[in-house]
Structures are given as C-alpha cells and as structure tokens.
Protein backbone atom coordinates (compact mmCIF):
# COMPACT_ATOMS: atom_id res chain seq x y z
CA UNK A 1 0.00 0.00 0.00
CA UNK A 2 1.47 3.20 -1.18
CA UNK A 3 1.33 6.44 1.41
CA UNK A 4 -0.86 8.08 -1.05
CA UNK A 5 -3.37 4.86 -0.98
CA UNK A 6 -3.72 4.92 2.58
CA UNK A 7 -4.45 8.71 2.57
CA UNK A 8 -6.93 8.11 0.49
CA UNK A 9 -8.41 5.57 2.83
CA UNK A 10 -7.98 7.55 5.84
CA UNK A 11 -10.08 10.27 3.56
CA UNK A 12 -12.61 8.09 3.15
CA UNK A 13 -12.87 6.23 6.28
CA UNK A 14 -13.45 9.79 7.87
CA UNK A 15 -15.72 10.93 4.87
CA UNK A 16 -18.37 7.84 5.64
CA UNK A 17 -17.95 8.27 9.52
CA UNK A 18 -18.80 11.92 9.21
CA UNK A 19 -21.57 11.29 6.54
CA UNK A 20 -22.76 8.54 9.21
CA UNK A 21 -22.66 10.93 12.30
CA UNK A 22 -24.82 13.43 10.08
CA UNK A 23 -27.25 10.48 9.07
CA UNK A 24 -28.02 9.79 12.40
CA UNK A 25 -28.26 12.86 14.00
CA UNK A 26 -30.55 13.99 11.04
CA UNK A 27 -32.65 10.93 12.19
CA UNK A 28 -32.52 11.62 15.99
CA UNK A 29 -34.27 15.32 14.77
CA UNK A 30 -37.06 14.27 12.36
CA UNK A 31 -37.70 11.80 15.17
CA UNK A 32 -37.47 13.94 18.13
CA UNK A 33 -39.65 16.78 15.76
CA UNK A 34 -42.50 14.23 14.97
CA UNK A 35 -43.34 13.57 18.71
C-alpha cells in the first residue's frame, strides 16, 4: 500500500464516519420533531 493509498483511505474512512454521524443525527431530529 502506497502512502498516497492509505491517505486516500484515511479520507474516506473519515468521509463515511462523518456522513454517518450526520445520518443519524438527522434521524434523531425528524424523530425527536415528529413527537
């Protein structure tokens, strides 16, 4: 694995956690705003 590889995989690892943090937090509001 070259260094630029695994920066791209660090990139992306932290791309999908973010995107995941935002997808549940946008769930946790439209739930919490329905009740």
């Amino acid at each position: 694995m070259n260094h630029i590889d695994r920066r791209e995989f660090i990139k992306l690892g932290l791309a999908a956690g973010s995107l995941l943090t935002l997808g549940s937090s946008d769930l946790a509001t439209k739930a919490f705003g329905k009740r």
